[in-house]
Protein backbone atom coordinates (compact mmCIF):
# COMPACT_ATOMS: atom_id res chain seq x y z
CA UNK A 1 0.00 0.00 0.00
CA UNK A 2 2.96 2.72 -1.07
CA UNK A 3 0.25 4.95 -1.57
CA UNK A 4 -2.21 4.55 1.10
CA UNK A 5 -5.26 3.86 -0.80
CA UNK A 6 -7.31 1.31 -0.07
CA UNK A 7 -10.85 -0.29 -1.15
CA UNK A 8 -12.84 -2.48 1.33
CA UNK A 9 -14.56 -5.67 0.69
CA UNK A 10 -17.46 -5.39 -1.45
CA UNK A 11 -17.00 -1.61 -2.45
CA UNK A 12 -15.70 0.62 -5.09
CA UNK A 13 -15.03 3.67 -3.09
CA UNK A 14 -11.45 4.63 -2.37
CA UNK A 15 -10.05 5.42 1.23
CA UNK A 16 -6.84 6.64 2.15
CA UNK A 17 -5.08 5.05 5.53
CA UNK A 18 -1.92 5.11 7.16
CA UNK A 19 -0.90 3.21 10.07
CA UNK A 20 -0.22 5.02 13.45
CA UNK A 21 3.19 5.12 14.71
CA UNK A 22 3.21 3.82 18.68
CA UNK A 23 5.13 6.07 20.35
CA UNK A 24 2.24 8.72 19.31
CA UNK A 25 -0.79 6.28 19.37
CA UNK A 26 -1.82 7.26 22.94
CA UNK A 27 -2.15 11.37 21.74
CA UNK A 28 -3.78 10.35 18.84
CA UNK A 29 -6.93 8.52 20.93
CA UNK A 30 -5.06 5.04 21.37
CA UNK A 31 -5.96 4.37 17.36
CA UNK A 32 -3.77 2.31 15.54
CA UNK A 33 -4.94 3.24 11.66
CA UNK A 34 -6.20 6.39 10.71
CA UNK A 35 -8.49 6.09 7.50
CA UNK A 36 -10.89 7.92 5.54
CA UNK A 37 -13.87 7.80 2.43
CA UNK A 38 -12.16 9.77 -0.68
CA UNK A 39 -15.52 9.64 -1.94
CA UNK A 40 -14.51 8.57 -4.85
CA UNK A 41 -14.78 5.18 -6.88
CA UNK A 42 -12.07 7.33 -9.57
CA UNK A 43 -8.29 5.72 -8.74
CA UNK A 44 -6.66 8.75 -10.33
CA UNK A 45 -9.25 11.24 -8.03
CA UNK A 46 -8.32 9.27 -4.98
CA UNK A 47 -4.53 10.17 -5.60
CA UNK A 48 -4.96 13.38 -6.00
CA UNK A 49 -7.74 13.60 -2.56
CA UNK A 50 -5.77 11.89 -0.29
CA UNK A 51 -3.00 14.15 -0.38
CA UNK A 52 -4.10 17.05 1.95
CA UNK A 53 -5.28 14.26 4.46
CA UNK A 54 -1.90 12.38 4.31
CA UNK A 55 -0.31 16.26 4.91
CA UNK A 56 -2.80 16.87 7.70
CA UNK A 57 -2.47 13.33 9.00
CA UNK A 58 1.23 13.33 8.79
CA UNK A 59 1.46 17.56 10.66
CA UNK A 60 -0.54 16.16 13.49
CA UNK A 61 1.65 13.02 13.85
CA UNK A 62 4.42 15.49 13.75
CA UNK A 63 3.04 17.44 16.48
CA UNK A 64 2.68 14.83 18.90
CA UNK A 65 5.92 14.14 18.93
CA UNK A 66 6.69 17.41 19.06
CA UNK A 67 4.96 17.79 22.05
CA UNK A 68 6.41 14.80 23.64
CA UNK A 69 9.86 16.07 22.42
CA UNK A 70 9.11 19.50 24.64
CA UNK A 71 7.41 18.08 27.70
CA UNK A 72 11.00 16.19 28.28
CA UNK A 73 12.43 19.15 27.20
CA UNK A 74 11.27 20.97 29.96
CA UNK A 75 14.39 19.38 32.77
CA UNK A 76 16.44 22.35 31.94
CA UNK A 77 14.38 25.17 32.64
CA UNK A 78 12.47 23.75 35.22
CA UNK A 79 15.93 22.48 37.16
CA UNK A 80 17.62 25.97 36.26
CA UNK A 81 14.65 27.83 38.50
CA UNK A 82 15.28 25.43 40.95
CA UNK A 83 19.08 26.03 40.86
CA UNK A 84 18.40 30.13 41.08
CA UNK A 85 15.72 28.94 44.18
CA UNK A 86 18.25 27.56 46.00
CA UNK A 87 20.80 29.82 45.19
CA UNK A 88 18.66 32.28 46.42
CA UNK A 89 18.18 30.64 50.04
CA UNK A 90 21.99 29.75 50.12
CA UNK A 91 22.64 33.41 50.34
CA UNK A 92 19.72 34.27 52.88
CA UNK A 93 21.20 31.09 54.80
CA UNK A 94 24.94 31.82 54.77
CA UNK A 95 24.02 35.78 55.94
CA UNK A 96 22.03 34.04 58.87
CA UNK A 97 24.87 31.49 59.62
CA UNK A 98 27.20 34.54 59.98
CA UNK A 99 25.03 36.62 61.67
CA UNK A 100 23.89 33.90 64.07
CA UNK A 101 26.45 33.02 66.87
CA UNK A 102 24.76 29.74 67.49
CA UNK A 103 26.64 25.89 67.78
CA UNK A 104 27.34 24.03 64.38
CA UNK A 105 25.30 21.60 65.80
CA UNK A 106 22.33 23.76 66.54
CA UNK A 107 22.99 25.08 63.05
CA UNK A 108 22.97 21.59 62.13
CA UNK A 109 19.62 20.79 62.58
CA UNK A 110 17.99 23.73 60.47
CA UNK A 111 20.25 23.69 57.42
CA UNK A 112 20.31 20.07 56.77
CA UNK A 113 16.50 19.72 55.71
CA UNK A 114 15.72 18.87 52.01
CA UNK A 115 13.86 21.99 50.37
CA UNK A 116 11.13 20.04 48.98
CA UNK A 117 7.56 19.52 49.99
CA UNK A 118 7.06 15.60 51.23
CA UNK A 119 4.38 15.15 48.53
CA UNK A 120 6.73 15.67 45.57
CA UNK A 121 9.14 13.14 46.70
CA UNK A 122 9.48 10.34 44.40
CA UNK A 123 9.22 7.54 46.44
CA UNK A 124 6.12 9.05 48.31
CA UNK A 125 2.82 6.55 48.00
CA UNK A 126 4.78 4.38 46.47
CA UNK A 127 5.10 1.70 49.34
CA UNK A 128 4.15 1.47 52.69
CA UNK A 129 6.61 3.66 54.83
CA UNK A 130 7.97 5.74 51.84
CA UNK A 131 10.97 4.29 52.18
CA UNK A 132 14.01 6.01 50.46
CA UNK A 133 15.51 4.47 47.40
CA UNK A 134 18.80 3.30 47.48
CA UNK A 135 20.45 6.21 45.80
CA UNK A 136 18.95 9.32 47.73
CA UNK A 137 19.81 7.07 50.96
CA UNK A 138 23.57 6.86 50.27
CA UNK A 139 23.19 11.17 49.55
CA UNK A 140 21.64 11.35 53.01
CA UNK A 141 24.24 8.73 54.83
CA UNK A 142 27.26 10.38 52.94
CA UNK A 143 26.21 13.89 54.18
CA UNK A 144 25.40 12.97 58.05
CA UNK A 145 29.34 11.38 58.15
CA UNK A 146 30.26 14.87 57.36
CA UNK A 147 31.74 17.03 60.11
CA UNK A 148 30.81 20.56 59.58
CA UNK A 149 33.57 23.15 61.30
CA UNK A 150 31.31 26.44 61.16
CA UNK A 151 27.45 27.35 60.63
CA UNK A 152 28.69 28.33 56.99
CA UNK A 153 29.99 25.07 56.55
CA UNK A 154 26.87 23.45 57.69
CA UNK A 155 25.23 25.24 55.58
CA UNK A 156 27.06 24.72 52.34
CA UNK A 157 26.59 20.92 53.48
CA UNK A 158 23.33 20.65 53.73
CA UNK A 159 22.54 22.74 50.62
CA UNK A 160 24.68 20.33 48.61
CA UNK A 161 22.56 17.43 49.98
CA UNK A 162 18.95 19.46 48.10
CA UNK A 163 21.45 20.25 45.43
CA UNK A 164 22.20 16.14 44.95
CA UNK A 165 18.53 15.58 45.45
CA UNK A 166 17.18 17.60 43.01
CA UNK A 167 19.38 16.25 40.50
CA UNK A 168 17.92 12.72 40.99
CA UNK A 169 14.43 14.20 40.71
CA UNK A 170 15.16 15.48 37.22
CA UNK A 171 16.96 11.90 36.24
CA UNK A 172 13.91 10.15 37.53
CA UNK A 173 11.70 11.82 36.45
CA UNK A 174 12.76 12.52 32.72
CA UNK A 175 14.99 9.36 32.38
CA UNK A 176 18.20 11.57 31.78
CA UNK A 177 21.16 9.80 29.96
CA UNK A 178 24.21 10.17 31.95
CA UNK A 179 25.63 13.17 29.69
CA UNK A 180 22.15 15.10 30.61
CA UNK A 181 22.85 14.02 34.27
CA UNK A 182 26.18 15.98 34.49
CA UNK A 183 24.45 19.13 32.77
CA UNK A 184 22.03 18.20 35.57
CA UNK A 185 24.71 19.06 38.18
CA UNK A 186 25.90 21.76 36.41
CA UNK A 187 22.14 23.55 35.85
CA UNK A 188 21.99 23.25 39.83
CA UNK A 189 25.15 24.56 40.98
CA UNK A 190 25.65 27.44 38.18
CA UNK A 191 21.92 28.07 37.02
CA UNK A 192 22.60 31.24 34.94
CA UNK A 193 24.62 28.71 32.68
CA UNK A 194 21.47 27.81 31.29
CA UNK A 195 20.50 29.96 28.11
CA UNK A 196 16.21 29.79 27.19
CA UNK A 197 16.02 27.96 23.99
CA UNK A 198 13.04 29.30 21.36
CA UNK A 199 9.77 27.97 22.24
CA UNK A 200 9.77 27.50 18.72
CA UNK A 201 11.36 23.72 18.31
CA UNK A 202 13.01 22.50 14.72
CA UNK A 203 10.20 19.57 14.93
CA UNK A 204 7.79 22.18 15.78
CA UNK A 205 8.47 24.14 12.54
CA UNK A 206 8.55 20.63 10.89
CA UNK A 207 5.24 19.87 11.79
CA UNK A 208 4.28 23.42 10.63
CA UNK A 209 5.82 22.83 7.33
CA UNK A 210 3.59 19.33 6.81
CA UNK A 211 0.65 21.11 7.93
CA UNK A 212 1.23 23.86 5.01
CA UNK A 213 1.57 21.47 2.21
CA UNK A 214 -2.81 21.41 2.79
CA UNK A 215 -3.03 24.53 2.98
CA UNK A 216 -0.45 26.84 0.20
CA UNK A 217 -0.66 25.50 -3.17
CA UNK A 218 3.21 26.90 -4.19
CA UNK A 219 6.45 25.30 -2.76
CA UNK A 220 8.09 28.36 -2.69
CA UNK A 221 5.66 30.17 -0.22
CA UNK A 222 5.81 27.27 1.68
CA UNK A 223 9.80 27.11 2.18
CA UNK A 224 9.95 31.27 2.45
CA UNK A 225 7.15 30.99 5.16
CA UNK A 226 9.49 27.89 6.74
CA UNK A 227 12.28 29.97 6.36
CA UNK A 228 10.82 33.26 8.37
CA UNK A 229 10.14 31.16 11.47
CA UNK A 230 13.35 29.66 11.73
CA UNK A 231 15.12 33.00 11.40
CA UNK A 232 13.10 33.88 14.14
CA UNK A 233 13.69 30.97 16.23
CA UNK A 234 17.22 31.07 15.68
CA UNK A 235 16.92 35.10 16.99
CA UNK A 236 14.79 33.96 19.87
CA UNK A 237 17.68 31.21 21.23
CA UNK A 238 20.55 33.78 20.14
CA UNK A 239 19.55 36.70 22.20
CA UNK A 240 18.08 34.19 24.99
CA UNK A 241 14.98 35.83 24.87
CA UNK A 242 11.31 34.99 25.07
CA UNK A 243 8.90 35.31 22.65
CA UNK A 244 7.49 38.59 23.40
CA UNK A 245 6.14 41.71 21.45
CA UNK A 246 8.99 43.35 22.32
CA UNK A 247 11.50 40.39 21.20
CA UNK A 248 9.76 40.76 17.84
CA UNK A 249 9.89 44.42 17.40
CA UNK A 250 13.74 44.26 18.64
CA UNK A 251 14.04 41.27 16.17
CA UNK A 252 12.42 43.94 13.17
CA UNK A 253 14.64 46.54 13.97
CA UNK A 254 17.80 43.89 13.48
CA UNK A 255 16.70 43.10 9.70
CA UNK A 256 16.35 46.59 8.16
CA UNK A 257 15.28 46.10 4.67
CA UNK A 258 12.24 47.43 2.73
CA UNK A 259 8.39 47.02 4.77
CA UNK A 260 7.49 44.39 2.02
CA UNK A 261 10.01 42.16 3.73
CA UNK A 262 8.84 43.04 7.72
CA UNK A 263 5.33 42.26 6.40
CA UNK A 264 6.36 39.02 4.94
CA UNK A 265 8.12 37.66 8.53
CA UNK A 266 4.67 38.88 10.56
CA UNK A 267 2.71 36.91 7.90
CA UNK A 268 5.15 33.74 8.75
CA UNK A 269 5.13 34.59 12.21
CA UNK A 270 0.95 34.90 12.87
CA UNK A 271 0.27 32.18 10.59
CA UNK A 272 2.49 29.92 13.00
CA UNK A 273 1.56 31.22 15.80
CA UNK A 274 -2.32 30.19 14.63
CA UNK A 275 -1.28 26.95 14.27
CA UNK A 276 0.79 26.51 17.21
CA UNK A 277 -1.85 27.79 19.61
CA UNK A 278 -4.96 25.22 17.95
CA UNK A 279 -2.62 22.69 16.97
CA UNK A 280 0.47 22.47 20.01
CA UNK A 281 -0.50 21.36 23.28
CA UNK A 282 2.32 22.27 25.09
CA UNK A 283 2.83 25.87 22.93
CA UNK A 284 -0.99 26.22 24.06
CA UNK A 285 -0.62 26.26 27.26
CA UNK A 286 3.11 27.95 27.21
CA UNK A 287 1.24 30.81 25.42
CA UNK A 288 -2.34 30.84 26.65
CA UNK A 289 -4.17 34.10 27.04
CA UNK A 290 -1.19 35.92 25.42
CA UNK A 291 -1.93 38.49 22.70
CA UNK A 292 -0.08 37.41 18.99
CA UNK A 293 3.09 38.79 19.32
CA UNK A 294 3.57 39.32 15.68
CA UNK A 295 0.36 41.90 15.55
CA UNK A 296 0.56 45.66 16.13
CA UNK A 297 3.86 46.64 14.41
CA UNK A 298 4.35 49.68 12.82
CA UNK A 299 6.66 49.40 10.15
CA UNK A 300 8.09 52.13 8.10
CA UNK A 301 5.63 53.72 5.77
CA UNK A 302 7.71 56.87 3.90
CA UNK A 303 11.48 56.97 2.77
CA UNK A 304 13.22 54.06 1.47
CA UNK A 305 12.51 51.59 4.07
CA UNK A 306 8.71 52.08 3.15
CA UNK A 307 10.03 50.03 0.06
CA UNK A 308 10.35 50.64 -3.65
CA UNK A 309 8.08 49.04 -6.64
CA UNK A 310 9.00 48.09 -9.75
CA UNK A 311 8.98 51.09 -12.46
CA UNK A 312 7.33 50.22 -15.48
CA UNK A 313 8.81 51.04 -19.37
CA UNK A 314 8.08 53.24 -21.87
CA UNK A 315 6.46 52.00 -25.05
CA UNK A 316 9.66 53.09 -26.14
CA UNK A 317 11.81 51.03 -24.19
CA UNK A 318 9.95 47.98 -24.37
CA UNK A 319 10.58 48.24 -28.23
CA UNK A 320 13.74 48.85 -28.03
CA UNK A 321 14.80 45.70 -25.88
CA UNK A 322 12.76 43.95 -28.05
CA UNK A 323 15.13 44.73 -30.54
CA UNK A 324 18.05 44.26 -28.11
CA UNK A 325 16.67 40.61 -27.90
CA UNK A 326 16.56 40.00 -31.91
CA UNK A 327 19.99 41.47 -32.67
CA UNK A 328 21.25 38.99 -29.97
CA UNK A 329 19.51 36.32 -31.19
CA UNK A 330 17.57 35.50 -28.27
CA UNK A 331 14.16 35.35 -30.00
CA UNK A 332 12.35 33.60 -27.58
CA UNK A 333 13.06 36.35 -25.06
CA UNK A 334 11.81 38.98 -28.29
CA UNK A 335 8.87 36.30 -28.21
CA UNK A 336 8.36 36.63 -24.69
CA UNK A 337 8.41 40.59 -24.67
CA UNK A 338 5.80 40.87 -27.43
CA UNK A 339 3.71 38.31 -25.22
CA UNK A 340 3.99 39.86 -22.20
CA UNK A 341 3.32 43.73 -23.94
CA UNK A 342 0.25 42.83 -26.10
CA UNK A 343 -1.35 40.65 -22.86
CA UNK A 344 -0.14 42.34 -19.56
CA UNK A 345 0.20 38.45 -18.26
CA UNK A 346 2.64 37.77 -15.65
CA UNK A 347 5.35 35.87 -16.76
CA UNK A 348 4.88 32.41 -14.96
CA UNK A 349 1.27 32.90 -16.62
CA UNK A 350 2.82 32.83 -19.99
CA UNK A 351 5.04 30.22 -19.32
CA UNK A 352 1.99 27.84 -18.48
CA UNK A 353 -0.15 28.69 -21.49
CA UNK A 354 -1.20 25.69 -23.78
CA UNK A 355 -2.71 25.49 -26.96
CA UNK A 356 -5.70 23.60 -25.55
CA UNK A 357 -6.27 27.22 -23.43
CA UNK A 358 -6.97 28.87 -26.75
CA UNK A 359 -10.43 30.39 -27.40
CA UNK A 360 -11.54 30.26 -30.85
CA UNK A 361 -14.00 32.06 -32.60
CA UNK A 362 -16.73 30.68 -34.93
CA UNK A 363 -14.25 30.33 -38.18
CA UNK A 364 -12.10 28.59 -35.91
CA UNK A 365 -9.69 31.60 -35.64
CA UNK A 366 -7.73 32.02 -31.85
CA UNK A 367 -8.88 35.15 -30.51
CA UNK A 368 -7.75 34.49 -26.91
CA UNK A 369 -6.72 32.12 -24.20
CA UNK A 370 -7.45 31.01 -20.76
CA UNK A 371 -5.47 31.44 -17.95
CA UNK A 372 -6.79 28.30 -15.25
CA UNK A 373 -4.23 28.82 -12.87
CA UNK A 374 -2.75 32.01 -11.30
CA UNK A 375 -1.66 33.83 -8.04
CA UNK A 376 -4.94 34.69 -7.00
CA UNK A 377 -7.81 33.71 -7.81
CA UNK A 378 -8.97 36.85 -9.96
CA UNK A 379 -5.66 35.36 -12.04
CA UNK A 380 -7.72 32.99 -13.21
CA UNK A 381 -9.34 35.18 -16.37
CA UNK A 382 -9.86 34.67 -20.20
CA UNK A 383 -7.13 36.94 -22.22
CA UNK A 384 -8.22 38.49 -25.34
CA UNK A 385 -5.34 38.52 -28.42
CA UNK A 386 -4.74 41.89 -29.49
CA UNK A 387 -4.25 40.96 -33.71
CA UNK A 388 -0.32 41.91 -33.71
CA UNK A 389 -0.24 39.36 -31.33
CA UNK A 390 -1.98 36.00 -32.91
CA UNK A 391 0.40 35.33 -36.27
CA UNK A 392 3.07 35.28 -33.03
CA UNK A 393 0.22 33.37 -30.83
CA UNK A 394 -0.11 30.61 -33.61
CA UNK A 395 3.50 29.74 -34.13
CA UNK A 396 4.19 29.43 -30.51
CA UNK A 397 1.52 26.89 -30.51
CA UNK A 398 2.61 24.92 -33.71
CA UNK A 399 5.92 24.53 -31.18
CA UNK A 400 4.33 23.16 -27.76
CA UNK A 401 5.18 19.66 -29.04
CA UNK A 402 8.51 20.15 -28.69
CA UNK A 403 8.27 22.73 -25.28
CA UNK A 404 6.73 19.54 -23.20
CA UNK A 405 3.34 21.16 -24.42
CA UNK A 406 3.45 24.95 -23.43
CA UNK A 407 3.58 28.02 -26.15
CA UNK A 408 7.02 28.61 -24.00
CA UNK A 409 10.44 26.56 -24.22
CA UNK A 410 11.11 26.46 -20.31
CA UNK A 411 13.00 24.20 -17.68
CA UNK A 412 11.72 23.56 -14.10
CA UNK A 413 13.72 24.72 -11.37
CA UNK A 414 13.07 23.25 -7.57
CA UNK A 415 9.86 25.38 -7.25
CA UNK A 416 8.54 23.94 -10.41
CA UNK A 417 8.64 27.87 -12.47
CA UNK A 418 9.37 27.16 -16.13
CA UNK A 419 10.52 30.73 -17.35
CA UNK A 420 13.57 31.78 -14.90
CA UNK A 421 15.54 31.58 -17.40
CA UNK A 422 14.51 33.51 -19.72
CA UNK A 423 13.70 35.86 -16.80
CA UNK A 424 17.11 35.64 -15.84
CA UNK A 425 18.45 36.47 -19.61
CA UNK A 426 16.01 39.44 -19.42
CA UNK A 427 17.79 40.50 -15.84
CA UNK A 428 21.14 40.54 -17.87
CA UNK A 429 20.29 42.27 -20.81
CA UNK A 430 17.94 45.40 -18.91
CA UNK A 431 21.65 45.37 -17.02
CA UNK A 432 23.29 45.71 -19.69
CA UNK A 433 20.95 48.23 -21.16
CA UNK A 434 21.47 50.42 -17.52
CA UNK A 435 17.86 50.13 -16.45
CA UNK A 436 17.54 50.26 -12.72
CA UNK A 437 17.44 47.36 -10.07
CA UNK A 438 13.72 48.66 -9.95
CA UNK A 439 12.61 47.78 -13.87
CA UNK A 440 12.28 43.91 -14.18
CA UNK A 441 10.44 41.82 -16.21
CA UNK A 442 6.85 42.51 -14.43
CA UNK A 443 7.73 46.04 -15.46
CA UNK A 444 6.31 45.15 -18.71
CA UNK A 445 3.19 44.53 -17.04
CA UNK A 446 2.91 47.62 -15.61
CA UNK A 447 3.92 49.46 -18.91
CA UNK A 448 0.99 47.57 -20.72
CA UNK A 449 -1.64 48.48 -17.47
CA UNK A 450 -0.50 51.93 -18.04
CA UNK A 451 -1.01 52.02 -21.58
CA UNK A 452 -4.77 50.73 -21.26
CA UNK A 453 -5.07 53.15 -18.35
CA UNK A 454 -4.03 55.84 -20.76
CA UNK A 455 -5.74 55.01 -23.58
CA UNK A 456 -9.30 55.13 -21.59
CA UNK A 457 -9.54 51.75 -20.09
CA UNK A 458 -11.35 51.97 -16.88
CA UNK A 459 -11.50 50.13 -13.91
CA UNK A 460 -14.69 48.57 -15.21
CA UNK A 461 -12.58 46.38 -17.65
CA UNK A 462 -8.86 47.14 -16.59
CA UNK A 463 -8.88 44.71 -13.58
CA UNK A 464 -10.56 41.63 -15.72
CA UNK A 465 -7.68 42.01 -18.58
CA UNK A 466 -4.29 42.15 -15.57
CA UNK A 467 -6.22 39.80 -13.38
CA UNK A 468 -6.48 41.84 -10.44
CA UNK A 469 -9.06 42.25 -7.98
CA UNK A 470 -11.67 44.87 -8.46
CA UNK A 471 -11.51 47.15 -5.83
CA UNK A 472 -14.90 49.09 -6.29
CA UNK A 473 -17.52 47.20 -3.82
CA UNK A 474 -20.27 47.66 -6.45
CA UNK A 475 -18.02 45.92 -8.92
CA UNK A 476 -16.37 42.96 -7.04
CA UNK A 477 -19.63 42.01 -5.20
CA UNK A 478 -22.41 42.82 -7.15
CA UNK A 479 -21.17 42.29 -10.87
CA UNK A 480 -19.70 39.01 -12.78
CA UNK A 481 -17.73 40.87 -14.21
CA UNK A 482 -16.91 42.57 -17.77
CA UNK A 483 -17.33 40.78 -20.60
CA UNK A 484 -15.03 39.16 -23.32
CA UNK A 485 -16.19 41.47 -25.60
CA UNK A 486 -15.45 44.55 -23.92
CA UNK A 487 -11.94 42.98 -23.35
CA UNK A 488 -11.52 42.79 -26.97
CA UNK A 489 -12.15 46.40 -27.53
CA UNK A 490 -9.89 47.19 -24.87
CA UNK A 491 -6.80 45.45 -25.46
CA UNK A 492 -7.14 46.71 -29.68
CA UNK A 493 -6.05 49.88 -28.15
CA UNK A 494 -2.55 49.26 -27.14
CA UNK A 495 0.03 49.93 -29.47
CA UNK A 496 3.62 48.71 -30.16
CA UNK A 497 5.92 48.86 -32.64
CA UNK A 498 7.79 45.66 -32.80
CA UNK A 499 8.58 45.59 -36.45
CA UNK A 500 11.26 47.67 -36.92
């Protein structure tokens, strides 16, 4: 079952199941299989359903661990307060001792007294008589044989025997390996050694990470969100500090950069926190009743931190790199520059055009194309070919064979985008051309929105041709939208001169 689809006796509907791990099996309600309907009698629907359940399956899986993982975690913290506790009653001790011109003996008596309620001694209910296990008796034997020479002494001696005893409490009760029981000993006797690590665990962002793959469509969101946190987290364990409003703002003044990027890391950050808080037991109750530290921020608004956006071209220098492109003999970049001009379509959109998006007209003749799948959802539009475009439009398409089916000859880097390179042949040649850091490819875009914009295009059409969202509420809630028509007549009235 290497794809965890099954069909049960007597049906044709598909499930998807996977077997529960036991070390999580008890967090997960003591169930050894997790399965559930597809709905779906289609194999090749199945495959395609059961992924976001496998993802979702697989995050909370994850998290239980992870929240195993932390409750153990917890022996360093909790035996570093103890340390600074004790350290704390040392000092009021050792003042006392000098202070107090009492006998050792006397003395005796009051320091050597374990500083821990009887009820949270291990042994305690265990057996009839609580008696002491062998280790903490040899502690206790060892220390009585001890001849103490002043009050101070006395009291150093019988804060080492707490000191020992604590130490066994933490191995007992978190089944420390012997490494963790000599950072034990060294938590208790020097507990600002201890450094807070970031509530926010590697296996917690892990978990985080499966959960996304159900819920962001693009890998490359997914890793830049991944990313954010664990820049964060690494901050967070660096600096030693908790995670805090104020740790966050100190951590946005620390990375500079344009607001575009600040906005990006408290998008990371309050989507994990969301997910932590419903998803993390042991973040849950870390965190509980504390307001999203990643909300409230004001980040730079004027000035160059406020960020910079891309500068669209001039008619005028759009044709001329298009003739940049041709005396270099990158055509498919001159291809791509006419396409992108005449359509306003973002680049990855033109890289995933087909010829089965085409829309004909009556006679047969292409007159536009569908864009199914975009960054948004009002991506997802019909495209009208402005008539310079379509002798261009149908030799592109008489070439898909031989471009794995797309208009567009592209590769496939690790976040599956077909067109960096030619993007990245563009980045060279605007370079070379001295165009600013600011005028990139999507600059084009913004040349051709302009030159609609100028030519009368309103916002009752403009949006539906870019694929943007309309922002008038009449518009975006009331209407379906302009038609294809009107789109025509719209994108007839940009102009380019590619021909010379």
């Amino acid at each position: 079952m290497p794809d965890n689809l099954i069909q049960k006796k007597n049906e044709s509907t598909w499930y998807v199941r996977l077997d529960v791990p036991k070390d999580v099996r008890r967090a997960l309600g003591n169930r050894t299989v997790l399965i559930q309907s597809l709905k779906t009698g289609m194999r090749s629907e199945a495959m395609v359903r059961r992924l976001p359940i496998l993802a979702q399956w697989k995050a909370d899986i994850a998290a239980a661990r992870e929240q195993k993982i932390a409750a153990r975690e917890q022996w360093r913290p909790e035996l570093a307060d103890k340390g600074s506790e004790l350290e704390q009653r040392i000092n009021a001790r050792l003042l006392d001792a000098i202070k107090n011109p009492s006998k050792v003996s006397d003395f005796l008596s009051r320091a050597y007294r374990l500083d821990v309620p009887e009820q949270e001694l291990p042994w305690t209910g265990k057996q009839p008589g609580h008696p002491i296990p062998s280790e903490y008796a040899e502690i206790m034997k060892a220390a009585f044989k001890r001849e103490s020479s002043s009050t101070v002494d006395a009291v150093l001696g019988g804060s080492q025997i707490t000191a020992d005893f604590m130490v066994l409490f933490a191995k007992d009760k978190y089944k420390l390996s012997q490494l963790e029981l000599e950072e034990a000993r060294e938590l208790i006797i020097n507990p600002t050694s201890y450094k807070p690590r970031s509530p926010i665990s590697k296996s917690m962002i892990d978990a985080w990470s499966l959960y996304l793959v159900s819920q962001i469509e693009s890998l490359k969101t997914r890793e830049s969100h991944k990313s954010r946190i664990e820049k964060i987290s690494e901050f967070l364990t660096t600096e030693g500090a908790p995670l805090t409003f104020d740790t966050i703002h100190k951590f946005v003044k620390t990375q500079g950069g344009a607001r575009q990027t600040l906005l990006n890391y408290m998008w990371s950050g309050r989507d994990f926190w969301k997910w932590a808080i419903k998803y993390n037991t042991q973040f849950r109750e870390e965190f509980n009743g504390q307001q999203c530290p990643f909300d409230g921020h004001d980040l730079p608004k004027v000035g160059r931190e406020a960020g910079e956006s891309y500068v669209p071209f001039t008619r005028k220098e759009v044709e001329d790199l298009h003739t940049k492109s041709k005396e270099s003999g990158k055509d498919d970049l001159a291809n791509l520059i006419v396409f992108g001009a005449f359509t306003g379509a973002r680049i990855e959109e033109i890289g995933r055009i087909e010829p089965g998006d085409t829309i004909f007209d009556n006679d047969g003749e292409p007159i536009g194309f569908h864009i199914p799948k975009a960054k948004s959802v009002a991506g997802v539009r019909d495209v009208p070919l402005h008539p310079s475009l379509v002798p261009l439009y149908k030799h592109l398409c008489t070439q898909a064979p031989s471009n794995d089916g797309y208009l567009f000859k592209g590769g496939r880097n690790k976040y599956g985008i077909r067109l960096d390179g030619l993007s990245k042949q563009f980045g060279r040649m605007k370079k070379k051309a001295e165009f600013s850091h600011l005028h990139v490819f999507h600059s084009i875009r913004k040349t051709t929105t302009t030159e609609l914009h100028r030519a009368g295009v309103g916002l009752e059409v403009l949006p539906y041709i870019v694929g943007h969202e309309n922002k008038s509420f009449t518009l975006s809630v009331y209407s379906d939208g302009c038609s294809f028509e009107q789109k025509v007549k719209a994108i007839q009235l940009l102009h380019f001169d590619f021909e010379k």
